[in-house]
C-alpha atoms as a PDB file:
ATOM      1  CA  UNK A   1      -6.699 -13.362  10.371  1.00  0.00           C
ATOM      2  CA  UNK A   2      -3.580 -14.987  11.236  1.00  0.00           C
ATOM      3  CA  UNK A   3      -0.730 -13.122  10.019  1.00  0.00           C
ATOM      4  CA  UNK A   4       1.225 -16.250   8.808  1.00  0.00           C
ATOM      5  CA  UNK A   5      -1.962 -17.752   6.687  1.00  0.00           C
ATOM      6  CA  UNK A   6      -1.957 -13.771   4.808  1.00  0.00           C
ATOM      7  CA  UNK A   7       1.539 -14.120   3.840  1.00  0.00           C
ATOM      8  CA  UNK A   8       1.271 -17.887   2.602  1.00  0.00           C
ATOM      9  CA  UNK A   9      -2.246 -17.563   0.972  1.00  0.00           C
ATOM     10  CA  UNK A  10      -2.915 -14.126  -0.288  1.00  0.00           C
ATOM     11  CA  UNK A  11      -0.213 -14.454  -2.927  1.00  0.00           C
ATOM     12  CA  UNK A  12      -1.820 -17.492  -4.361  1.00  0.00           C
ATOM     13  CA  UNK A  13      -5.394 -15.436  -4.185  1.00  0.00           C
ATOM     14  CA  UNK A  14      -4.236 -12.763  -5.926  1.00  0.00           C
ATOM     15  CA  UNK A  15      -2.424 -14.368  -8.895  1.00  0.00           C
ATOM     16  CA  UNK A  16      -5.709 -16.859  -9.526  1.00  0.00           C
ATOM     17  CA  UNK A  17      -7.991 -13.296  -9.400  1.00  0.00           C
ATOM     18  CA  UNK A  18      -5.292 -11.887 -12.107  1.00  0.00           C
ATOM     19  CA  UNK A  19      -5.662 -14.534 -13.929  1.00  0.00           C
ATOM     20  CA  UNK A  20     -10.014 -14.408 -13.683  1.00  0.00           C
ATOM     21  CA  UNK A  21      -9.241 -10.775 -14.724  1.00  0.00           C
ATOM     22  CA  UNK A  22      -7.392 -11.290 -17.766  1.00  0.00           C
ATOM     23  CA  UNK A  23      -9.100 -14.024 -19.154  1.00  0.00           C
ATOM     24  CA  UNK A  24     -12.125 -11.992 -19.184  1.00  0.00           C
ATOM     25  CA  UNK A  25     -11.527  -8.150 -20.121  1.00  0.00           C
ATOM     26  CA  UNK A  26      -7.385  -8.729 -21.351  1.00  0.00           C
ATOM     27  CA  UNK A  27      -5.753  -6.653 -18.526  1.00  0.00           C
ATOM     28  CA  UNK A  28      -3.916  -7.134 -15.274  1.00  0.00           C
ATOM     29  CA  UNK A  29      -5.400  -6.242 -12.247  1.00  0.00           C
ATOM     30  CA  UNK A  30      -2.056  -4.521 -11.623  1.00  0.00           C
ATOM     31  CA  UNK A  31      -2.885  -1.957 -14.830  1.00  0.00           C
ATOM     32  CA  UNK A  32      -6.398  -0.965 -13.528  1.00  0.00           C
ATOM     33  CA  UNK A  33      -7.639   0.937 -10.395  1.00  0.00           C
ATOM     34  CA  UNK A  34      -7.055  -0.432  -6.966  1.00  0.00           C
ATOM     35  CA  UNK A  35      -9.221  -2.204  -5.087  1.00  0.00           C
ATOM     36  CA  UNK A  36      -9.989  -3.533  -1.499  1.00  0.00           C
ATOM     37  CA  UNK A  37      -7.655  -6.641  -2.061  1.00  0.00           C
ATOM     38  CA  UNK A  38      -6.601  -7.666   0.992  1.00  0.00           C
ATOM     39  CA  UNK A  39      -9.984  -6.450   2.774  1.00  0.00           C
ATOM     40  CA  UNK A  40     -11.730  -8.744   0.720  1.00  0.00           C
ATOM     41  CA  UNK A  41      -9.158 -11.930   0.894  1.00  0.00           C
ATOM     42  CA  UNK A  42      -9.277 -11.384   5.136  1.00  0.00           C
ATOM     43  CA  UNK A  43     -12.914 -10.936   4.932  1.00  0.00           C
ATOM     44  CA  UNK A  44     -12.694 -14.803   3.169  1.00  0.00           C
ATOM     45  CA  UNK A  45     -13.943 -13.423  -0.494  1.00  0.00           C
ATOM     46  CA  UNK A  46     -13.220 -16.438  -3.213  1.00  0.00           C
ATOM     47  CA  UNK A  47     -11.226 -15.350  -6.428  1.00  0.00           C
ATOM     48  CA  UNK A  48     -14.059 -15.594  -8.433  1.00  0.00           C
ATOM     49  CA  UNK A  49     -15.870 -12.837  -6.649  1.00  0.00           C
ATOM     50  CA  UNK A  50     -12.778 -10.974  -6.371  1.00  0.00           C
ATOM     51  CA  UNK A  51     -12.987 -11.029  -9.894  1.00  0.00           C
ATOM     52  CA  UNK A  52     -16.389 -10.320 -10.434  1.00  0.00           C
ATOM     53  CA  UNK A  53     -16.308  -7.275  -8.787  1.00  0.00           C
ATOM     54  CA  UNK A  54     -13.328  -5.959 -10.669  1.00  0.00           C
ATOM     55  CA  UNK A  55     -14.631  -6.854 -13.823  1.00  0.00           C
ATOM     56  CA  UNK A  56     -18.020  -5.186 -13.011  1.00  0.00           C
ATOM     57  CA  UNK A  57     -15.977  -2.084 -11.966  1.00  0.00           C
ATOM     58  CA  UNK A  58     -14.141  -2.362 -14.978  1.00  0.00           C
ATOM     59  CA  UNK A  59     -17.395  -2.412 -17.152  1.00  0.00           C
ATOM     60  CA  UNK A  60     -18.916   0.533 -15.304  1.00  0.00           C
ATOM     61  CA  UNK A  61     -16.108   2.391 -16.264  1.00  0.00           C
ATOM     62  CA  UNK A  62     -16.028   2.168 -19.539  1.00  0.00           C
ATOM     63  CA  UNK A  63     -20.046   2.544 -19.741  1.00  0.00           C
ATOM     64  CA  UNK A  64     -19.072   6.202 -18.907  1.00  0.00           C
ATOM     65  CA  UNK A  65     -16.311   6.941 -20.609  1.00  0.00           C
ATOM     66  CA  UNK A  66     -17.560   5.415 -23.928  1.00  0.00           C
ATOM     67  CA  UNK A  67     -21.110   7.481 -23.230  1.00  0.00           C
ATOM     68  CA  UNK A  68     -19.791  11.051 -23.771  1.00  0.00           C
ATOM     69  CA  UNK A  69     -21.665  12.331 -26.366  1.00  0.00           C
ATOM     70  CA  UNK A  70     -23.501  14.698 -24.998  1.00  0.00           C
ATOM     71  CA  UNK A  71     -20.328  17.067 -24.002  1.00  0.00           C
ATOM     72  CA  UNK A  72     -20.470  20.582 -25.024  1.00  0.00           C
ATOM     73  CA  UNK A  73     -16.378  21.034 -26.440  1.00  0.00           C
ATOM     74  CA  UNK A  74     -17.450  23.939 -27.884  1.00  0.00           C
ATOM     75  CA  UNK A  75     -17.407  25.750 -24.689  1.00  0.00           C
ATOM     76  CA  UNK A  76     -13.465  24.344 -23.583  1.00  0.00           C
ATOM     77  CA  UNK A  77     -10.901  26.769 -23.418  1.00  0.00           C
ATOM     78  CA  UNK A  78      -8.413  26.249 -26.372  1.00  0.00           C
ATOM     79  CA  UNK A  79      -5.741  27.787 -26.347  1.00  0.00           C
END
């Protein structure tokens, strides 16, 4: 990809996938875990997928932190 198109575009790309983000799950891209950003945008991924797949992420993660019941505390070291 030319290195001038990155530098005017990908700013753009990544404010409009922020946005996706936060309308949908309330947080900034920039406050969860990092993804393949700039892989994806050269690779000619639209915001909306972008999106998509951060959301998704974001919803796996909480599927398994949210589905702990079944952790034995009773065996933790305490001090």
């Amino acid at each position: 990809m030319d290195r001038d198109y990155f530098n005017i575009h990908f700013s753009t790309w990544m404010q409009i996938v922020n946005q996706l983000v936060i309308e949908n799950i309330g947080f900034s891209i920039y406050d969860l875990p990092d993804q393949y950003y700039a892989d994806s945008f050269e690779a000619g991924m639209n915001e909306h997928d972008m999106a998509q797949i951060v959301i998704n992420d974001w919803n796996n993660y909480n599927d398994i932190n949210f589905n702990i019941t079944g952790i034995d505390s009773k065996n933790s070291n305490q001090p």
